[in-house]
Protein backbone atom coordinates (compact mmCIF):
# COMPACT_ATOMS: atom_id res chain seq x y z
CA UNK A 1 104.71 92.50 84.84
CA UNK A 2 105.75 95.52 82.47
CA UNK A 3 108.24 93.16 80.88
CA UNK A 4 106.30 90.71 80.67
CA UNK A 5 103.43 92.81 79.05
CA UNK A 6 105.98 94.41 76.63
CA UNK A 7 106.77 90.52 75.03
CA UNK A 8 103.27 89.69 75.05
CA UNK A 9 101.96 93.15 73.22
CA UNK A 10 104.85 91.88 71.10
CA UNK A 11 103.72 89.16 69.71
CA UNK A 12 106.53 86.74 71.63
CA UNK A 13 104.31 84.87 74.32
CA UNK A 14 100.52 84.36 74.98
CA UNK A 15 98.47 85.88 77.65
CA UNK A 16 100.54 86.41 80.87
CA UNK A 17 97.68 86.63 83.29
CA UNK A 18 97.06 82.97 83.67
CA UNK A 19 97.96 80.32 86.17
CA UNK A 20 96.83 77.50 83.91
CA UNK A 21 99.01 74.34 83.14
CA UNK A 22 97.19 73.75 80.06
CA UNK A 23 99.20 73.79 76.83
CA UNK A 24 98.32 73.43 73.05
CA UNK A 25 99.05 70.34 71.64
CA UNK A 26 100.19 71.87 68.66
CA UNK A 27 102.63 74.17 70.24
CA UNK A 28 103.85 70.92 72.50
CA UNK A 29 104.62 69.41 69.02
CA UNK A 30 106.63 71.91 67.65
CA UNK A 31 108.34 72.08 71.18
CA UNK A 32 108.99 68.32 70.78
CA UNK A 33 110.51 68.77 66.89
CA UNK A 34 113.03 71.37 67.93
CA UNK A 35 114.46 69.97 70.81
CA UNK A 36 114.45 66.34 68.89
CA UNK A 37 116.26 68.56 65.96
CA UNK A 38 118.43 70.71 68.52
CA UNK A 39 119.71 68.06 71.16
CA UNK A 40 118.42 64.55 70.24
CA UNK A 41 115.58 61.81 70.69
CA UNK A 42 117.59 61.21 73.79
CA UNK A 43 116.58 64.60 75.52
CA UNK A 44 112.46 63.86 74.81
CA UNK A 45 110.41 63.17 77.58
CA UNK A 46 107.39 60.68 77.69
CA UNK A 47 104.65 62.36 75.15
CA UNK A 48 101.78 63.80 77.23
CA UNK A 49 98.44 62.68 76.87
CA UNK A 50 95.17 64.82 75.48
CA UNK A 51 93.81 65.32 78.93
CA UNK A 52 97.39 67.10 79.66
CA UNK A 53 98.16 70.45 81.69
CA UNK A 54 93.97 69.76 82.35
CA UNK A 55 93.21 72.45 85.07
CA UNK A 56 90.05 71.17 86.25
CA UNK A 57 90.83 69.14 89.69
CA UNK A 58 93.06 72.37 90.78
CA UNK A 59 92.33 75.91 92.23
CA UNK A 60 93.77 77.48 88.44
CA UNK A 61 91.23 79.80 86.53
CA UNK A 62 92.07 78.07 83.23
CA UNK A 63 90.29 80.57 80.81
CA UNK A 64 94.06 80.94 79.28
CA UNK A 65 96.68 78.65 78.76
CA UNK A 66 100.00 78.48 80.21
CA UNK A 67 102.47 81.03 79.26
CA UNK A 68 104.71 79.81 76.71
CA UNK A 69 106.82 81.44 73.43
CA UNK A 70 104.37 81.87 70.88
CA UNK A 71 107.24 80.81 67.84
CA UNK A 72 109.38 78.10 70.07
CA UNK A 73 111.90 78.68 67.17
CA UNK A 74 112.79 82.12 68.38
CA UNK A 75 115.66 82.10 70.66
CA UNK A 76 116.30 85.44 72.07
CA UNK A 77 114.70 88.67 71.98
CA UNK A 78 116.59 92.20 71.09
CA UNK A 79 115.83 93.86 74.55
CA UNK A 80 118.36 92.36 77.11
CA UNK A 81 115.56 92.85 79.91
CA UNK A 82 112.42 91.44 78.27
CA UNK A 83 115.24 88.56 76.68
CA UNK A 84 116.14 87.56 80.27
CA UNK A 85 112.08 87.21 80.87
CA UNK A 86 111.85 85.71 77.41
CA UNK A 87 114.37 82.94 78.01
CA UNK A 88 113.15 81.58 81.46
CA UNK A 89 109.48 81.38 80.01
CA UNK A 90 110.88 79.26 77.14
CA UNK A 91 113.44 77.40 79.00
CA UNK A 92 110.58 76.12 81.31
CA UNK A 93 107.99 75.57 78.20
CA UNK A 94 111.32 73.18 76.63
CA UNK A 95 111.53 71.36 79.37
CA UNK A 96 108.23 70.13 79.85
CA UNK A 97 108.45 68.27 77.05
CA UNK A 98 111.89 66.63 77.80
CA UNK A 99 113.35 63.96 79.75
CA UNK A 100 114.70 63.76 83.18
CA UNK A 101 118.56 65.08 83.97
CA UNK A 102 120.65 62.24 85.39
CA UNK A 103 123.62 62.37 87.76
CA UNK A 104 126.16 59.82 89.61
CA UNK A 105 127.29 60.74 92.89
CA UNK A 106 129.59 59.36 95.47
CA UNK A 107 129.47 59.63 99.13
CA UNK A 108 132.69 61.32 101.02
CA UNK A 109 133.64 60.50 104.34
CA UNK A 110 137.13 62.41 105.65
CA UNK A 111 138.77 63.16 108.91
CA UNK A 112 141.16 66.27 109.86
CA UNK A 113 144.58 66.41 111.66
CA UNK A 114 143.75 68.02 115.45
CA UNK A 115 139.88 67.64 114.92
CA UNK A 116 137.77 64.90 116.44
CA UNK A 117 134.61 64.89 114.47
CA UNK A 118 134.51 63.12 110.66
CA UNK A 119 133.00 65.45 107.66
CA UNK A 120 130.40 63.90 105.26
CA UNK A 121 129.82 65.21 101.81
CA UNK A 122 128.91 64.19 98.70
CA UNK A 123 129.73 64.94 94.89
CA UNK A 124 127.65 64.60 91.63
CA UNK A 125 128.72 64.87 88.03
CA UNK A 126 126.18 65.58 85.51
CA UNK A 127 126.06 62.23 82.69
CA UNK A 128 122.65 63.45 80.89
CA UNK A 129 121.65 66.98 80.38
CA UNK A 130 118.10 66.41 79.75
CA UNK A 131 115.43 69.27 80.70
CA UNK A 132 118.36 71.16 82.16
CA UNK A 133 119.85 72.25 78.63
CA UNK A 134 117.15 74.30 77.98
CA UNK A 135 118.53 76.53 80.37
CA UNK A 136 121.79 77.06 79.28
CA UNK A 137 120.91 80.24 77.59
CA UNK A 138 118.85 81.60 80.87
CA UNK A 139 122.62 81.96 82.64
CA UNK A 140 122.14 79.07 84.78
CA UNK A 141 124.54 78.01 87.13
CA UNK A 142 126.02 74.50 84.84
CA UNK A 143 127.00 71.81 87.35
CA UNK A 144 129.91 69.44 86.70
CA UNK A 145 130.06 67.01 83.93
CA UNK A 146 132.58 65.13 85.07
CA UNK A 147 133.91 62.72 88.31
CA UNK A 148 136.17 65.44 89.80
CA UNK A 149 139.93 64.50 89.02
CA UNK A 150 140.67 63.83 92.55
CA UNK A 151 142.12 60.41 94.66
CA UNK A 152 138.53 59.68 96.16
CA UNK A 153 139.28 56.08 97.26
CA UNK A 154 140.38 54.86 101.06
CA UNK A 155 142.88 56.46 103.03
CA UNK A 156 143.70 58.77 100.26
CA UNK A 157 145.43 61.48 101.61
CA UNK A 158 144.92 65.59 100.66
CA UNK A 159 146.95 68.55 101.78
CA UNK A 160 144.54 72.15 101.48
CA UNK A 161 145.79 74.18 99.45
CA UNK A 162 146.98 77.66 100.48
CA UNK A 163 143.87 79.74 99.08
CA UNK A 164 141.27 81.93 101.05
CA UNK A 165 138.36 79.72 99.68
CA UNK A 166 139.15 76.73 102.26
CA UNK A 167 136.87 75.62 104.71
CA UNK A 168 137.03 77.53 107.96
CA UNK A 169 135.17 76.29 111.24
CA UNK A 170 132.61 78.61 112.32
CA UNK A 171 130.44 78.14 115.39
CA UNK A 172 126.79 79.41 114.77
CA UNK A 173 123.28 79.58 116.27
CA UNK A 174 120.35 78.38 114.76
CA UNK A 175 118.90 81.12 113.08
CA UNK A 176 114.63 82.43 112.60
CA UNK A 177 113.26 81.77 109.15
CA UNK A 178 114.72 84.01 106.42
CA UNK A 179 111.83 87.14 106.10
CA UNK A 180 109.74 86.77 102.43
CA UNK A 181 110.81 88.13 99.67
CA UNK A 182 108.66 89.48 96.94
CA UNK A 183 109.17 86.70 95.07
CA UNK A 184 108.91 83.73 97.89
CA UNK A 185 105.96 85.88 99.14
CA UNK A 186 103.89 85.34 95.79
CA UNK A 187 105.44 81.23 95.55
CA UNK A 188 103.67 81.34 99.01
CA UNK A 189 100.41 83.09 98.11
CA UNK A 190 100.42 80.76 95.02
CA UNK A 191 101.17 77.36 97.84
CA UNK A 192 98.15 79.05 100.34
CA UNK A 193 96.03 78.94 97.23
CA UNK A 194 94.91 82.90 97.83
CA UNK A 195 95.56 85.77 94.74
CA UNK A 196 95.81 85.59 90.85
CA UNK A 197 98.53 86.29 88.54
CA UNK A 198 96.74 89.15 87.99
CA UNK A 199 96.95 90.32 91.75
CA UNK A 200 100.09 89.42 93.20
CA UNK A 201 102.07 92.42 92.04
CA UNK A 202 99.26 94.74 93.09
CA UNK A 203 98.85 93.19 96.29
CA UNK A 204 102.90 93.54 97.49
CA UNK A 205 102.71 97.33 95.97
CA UNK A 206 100.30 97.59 98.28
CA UNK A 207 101.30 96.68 101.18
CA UNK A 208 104.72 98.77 100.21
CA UNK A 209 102.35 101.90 99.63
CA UNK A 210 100.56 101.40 102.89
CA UNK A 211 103.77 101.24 104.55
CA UNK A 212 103.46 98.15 106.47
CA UNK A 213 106.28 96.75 105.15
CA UNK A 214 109.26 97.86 103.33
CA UNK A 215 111.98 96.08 100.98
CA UNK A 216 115.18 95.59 102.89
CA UNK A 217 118.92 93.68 103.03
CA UNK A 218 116.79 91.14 104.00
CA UNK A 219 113.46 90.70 102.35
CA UNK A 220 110.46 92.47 103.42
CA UNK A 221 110.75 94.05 106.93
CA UNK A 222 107.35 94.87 108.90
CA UNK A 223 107.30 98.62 109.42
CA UNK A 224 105.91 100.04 113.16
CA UNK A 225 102.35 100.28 111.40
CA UNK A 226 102.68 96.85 110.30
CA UNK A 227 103.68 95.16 113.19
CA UNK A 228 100.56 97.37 114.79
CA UNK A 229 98.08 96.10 112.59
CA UNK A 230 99.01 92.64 112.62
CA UNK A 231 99.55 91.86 116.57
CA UNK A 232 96.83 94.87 117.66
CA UNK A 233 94.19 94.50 115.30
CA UNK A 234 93.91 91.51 113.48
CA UNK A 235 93.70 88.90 115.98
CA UNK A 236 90.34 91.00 117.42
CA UNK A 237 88.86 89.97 114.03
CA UNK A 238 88.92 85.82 115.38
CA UNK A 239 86.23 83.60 117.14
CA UNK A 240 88.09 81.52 119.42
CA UNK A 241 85.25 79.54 119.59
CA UNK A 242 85.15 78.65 116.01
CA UNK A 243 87.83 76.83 113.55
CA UNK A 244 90.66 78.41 111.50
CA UNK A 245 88.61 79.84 108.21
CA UNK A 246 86.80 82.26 111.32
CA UNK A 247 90.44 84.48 111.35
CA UNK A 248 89.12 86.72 108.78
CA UNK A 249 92.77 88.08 108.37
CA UNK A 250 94.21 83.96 107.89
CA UNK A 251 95.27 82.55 104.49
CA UNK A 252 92.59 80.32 104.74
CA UNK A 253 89.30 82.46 104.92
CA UNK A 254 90.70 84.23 101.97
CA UNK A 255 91.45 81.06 99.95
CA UNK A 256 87.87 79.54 101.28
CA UNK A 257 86.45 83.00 99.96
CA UNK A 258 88.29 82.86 96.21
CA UNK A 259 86.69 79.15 96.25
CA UNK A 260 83.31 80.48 96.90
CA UNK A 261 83.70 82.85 94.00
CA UNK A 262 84.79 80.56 92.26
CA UNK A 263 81.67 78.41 92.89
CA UNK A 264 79.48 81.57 91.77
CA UNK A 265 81.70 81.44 88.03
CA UNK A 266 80.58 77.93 87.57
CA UNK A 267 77.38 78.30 88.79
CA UNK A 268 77.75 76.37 91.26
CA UNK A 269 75.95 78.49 94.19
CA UNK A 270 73.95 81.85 93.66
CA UNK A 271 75.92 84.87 93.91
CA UNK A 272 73.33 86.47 96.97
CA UNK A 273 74.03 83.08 98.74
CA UNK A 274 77.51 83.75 98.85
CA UNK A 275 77.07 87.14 99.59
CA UNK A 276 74.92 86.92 102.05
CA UNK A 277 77.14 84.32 103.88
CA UNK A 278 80.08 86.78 103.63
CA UNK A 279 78.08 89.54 105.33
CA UNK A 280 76.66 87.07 108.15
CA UNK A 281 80.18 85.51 109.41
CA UNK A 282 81.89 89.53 108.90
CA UNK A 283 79.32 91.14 111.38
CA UNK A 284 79.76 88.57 113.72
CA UNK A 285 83.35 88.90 113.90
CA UNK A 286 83.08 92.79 113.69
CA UNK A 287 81.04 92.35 116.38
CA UNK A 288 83.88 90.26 118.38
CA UNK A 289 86.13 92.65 117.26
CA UNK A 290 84.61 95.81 119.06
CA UNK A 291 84.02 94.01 122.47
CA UNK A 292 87.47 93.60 122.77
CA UNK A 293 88.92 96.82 121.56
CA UNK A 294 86.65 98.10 124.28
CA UNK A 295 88.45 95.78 127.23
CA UNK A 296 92.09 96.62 125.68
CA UNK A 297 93.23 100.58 125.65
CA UNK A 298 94.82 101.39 121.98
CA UNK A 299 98.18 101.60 121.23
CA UNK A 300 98.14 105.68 121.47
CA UNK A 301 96.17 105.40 124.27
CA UNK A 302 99.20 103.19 126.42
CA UNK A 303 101.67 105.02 125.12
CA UNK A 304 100.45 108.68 126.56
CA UNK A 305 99.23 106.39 129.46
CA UNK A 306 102.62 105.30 130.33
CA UNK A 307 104.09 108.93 129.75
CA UNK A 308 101.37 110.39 132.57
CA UNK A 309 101.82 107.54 134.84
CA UNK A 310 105.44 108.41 135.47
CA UNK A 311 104.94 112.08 136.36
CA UNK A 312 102.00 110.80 138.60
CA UNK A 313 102.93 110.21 142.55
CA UNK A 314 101.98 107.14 143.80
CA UNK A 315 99.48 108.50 146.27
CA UNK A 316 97.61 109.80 143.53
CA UNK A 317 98.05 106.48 141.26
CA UNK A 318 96.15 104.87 144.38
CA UNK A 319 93.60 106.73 143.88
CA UNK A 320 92.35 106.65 140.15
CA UNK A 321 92.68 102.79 140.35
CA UNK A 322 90.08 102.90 143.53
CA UNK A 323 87.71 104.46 141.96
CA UNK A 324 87.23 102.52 138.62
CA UNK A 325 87.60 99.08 141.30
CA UNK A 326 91.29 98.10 139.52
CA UNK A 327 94.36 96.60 141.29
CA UNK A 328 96.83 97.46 138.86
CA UNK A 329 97.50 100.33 135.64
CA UNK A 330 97.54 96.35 133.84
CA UNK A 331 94.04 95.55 134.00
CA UNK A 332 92.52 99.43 133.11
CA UNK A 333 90.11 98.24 130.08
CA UNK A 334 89.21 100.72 126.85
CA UNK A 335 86.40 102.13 127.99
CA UNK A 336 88.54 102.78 131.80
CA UNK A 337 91.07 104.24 130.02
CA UNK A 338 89.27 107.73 128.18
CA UNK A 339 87.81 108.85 131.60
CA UNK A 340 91.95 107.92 133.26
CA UNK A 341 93.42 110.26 130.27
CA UNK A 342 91.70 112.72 131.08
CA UNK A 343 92.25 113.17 135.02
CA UNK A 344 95.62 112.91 133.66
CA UNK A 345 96.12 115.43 131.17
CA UNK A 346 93.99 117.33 133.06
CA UNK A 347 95.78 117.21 136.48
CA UNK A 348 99.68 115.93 134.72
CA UNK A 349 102.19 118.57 133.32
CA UNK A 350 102.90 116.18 130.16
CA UNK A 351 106.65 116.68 128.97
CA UNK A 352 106.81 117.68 125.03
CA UNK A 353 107.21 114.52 122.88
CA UNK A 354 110.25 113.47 121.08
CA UNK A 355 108.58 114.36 117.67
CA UNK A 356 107.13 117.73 118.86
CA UNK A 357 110.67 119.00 119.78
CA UNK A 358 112.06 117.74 116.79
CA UNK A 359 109.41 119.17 114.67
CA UNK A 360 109.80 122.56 116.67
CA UNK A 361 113.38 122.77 116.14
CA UNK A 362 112.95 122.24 112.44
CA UNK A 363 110.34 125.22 112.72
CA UNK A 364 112.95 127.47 114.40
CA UNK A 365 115.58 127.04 112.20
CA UNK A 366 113.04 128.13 109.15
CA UNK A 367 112.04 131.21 110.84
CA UNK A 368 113.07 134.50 110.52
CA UNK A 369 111.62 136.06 113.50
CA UNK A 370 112.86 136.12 117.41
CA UNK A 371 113.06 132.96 118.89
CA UNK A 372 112.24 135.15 122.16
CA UNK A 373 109.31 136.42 120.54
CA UNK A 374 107.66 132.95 119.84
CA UNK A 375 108.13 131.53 123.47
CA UNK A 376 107.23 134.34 124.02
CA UNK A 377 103.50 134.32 122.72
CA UNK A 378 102.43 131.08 124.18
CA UNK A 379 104.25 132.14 127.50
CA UNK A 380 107.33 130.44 128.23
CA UNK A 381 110.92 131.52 128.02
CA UNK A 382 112.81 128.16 126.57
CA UNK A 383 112.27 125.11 125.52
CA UNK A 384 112.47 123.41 128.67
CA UNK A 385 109.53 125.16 129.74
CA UNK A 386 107.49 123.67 127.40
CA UNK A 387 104.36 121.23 128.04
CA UNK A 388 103.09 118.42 126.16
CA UNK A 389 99.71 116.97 125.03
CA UNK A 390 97.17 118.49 122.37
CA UNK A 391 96.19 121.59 125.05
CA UNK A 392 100.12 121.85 125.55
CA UNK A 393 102.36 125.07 125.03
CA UNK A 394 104.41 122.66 122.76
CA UNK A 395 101.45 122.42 120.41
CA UNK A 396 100.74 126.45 120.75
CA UNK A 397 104.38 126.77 119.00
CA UNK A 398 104.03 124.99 116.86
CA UNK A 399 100.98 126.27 115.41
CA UNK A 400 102.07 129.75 116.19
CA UNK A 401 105.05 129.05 114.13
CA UNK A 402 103.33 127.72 111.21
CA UNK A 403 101.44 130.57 111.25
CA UNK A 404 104.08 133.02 111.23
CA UNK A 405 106.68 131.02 109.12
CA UNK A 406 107.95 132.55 105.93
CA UNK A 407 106.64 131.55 102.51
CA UNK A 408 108.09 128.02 101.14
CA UNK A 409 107.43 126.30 97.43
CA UNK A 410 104.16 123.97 97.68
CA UNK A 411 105.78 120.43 98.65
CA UNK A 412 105.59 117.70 96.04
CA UNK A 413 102.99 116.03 97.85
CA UNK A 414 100.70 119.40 97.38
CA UNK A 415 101.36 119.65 93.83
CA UNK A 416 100.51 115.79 93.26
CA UNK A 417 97.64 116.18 95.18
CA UNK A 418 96.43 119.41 93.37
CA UNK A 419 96.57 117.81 89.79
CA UNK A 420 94.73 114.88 91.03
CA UNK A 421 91.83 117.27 92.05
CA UNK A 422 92.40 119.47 89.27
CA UNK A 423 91.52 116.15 86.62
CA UNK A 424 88.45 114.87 88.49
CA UNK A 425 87.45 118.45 88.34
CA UNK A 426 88.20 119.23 84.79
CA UNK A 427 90.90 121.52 84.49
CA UNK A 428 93.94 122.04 83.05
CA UNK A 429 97.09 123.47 85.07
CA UNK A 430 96.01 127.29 83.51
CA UNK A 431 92.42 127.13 84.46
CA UNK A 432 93.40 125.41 87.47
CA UNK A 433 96.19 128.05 89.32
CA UNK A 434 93.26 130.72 87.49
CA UNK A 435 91.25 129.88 91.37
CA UNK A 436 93.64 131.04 93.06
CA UNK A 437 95.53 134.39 90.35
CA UNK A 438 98.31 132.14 89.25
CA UNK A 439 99.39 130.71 86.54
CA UNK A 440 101.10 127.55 86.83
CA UNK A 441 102.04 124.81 89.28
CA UNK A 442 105.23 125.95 90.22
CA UNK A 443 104.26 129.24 91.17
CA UNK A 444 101.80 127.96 94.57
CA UNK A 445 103.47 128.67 97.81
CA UNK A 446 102.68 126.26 101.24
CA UNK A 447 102.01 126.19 104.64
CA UNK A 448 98.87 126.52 106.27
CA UNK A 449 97.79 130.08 104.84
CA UNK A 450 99.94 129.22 101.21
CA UNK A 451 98.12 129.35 97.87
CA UNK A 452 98.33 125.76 97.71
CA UNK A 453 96.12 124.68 100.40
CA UNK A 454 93.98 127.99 99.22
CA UNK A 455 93.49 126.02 95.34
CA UNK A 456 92.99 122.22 97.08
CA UNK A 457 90.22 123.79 98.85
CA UNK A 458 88.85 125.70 96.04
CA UNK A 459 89.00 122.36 94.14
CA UNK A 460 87.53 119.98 96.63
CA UNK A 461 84.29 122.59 96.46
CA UNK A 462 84.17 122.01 92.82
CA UNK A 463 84.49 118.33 93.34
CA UNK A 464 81.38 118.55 95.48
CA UNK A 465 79.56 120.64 93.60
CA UNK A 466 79.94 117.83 90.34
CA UNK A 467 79.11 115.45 92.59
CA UNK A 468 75.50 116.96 93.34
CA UNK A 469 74.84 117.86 89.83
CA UNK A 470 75.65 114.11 89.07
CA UNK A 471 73.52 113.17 91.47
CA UNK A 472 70.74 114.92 90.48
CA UNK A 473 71.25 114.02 86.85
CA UNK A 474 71.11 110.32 88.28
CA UNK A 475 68.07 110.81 89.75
């Protein structure tokens, strides 16, 4: 979209937020004279008609026309990236207006020495370029032009030749759908008739920002928080009594949505209508939605449930699913499972988790006190010794370590943070670090007790305090 923005500010294309088929006539003209001039009558296509590229039977917002070369002429652009962007957007404006590519092709049938099954082909040979030689300049592939200079009749007879590129047998298994790339993932956003030109790139950087997904070898992988949102919490947001469009997270209730704003630009239907239907079907699936979260424990809560469970004897398991009237841990619902965590933690001796002693190590290795003393001060001698959970000795060391740990640069996080508050506030970098006796950015220290998290706080009072006085003014 930069790229693209960059030929349009230009002067080299029209408006690239569209999704319009429309065309000018008068650019489809000059289209039609160059490629008449450049390749022949032979390589024009049928003339549209004035009704052509019309946008009005389709889901397209057709306030713009397609996006085409504003000179038609103009064959490349200086930049080598916006001239790679530049060629494609012409190559496909050419061909609209030019006739169909034609091939010949001939079926192969062949056997192999010492293997019993035949092997089909088939090969094609280019005899009319048409639409496809506007392309030449975008680096596409060129297919052959020619019958390939080969024996091709019955019981011809071939030897391989000795080169690494022949056919080798491979036995495979049928393999899941290849994962969306950013670029399929918009084709199928544009197919499911949900998003604008104008939202497709904001939409994937958000999902990358969120992190429930990241960009992989193999197209866009669902992260742990992804894969959590999608089989946890959306499906609670479904009537199962109702049709598809009542999946509030489903392709269709946000393409049946666009439509209905769509029907509020044309006038159509009045805007509260809409509204007001929006607001209607959403509680009612919130609603949904909370009744089951209560009858399924979260995520967090199974996962300390099954770290309890294990250091519980089974005598004692017995017991806590008597008395809330369970058979098995299985059926404990989210409103069971609070009052089961905390018999638990209160009566379990919950092991430190992975992350804790991984985070606590980290903490050690900063500090520049006794390692003796710290176990020390939340009274145990080792690691080993060490108990989970939020009321834990694992969490007293590492907040006793924080505490204690020597002086570090504010993190980049801090820093972007702190000039984000500093401009809704007002301030410059000077009068910003002024708060806090500093003088610039690079000078704030971190941790809990650093002058970083002293000036964020400082800042988020001012922030406050123009809110009220905005307020007030309002008012």
């Amino acid at each position: 979209m930069v790229v693209a923005g960059a030929l349009y500010n230009a002067g080299f294309i029209t408006y690239l937020r569209t999704d319009s088929t429309r065309t000018d006539p008068g650019a489809r003209n000059l289209a039609r004279a160059h490629i008449e001039s450049k390749w022949g009558t032979d390589h024009l296509g049928t003339a549209p008609g004035p009704g052509a590229g019309s946008a009005k039977d389709s889901t397209a917002q057709d306030a713009h026309e397609a996006i085409r070369p504003t000179n038609v002429e103009l064959e490349s652009v200086e930049d080598a990236e916006q001239n790679r962007l530049y060629a494609l957007i012409r190559a496909r404006f050419l061909a609209t207006q030019m006739s169909e590519a034609k091939y010949s092709s001939m079926a192969l049938s062949a056997k192999v020495k010492a293997f019993n099954r035949p092997l089909t082909s088939k090969v094609e040979w280019r005899t009319h370029a048409g639409w496809e030689a506007a392309f030449i300049p975008t680096g596409r592939k060129q297919p052959f032009t020619e019958m390939p200079d080969l024996d091709l009749m019955p019981g011809a007879e071939h030897t391989l030749d000795d080169v690494d590129e022949n056919p080798v047998f491979v036995e495979d298994e049928t393999k899941p759908p290849a994962r969306f790339r950013q670029p399929s993932l918009v084709a199928q956003m544009k197919k499911s008739g949900i998003g604008r030109p104008s939202t497709y790139a904001s939409t994937i950087k958000k999902l990358l920002d969120r992190k429930y997904c990241e960009s992989g070898s193999a197209g866009l992988e669902p992260t742990g928080s992804g894969r959590t949102c999608w089989l946890e919490v959306a499906p609670h947001y479904s009537d199962p009594n109702d049709d598809e469009i009542s999946f509030i997270f489903s392709a269709a209730f946000t393409a049946d949505m666009e439509n209905r704003l769509d029907s509020i630009e044309r006038g159509d239907k009045p805007a509260h209508e809409v509204w007001d239907g929006f607001i209607v079907h959403f509680k009612k699936l919130h609603t949904i939605a909370l009744e089951l979260k209560s009858k399924t424990p979260t995520p967090r809560q199974k996962a300390l449930f099954d770290r309890l469970w294990v250091e519980t004897d089974e005598k004692r398991k017995s017991e806590i699913l008597s008395e809330i009237d369970v058979e098995n841990e299985n059926e404990i619902t989210g409103e069971q499972m609070k009052g089961v965590l905390d018999k638990l933690t209160s009566e379990t001796s919950l092991p430190p988790s992975e992350k804790q002693l991984k985070f606590i190590n980290t903490l050690l290795e900063q500090s520049t006190g006794s390692h003796s003393d710290a176990f020390s001060a939340v009274g145990v001698s080792s690691l080993d010794e060490l108990t989970g959970g939020r009321k834990g000795t694992a969490s007293d060391l590492i907040s006793h370590l924080l505490d204690n740990s020597p002086p570090t640069p504010a993190s980049p996080k801090q820093l972007k943070f702190i000039a984000s508050l500093a401009e809704k506030a007002e301030l410059d970098e000077t009068a910003a670090c002024a708060l806090v006796d500093l003088k610039i950015y690079s000078e704030l220290m971190g941790g809990r007790k650093g002058s970083a998290s002293t000036l964020i706080n400082e800042l988020k009072k001012r922030g406050k305090k123009r809110g009220k006085k905005g307020g007030k003014g309002k008012k």
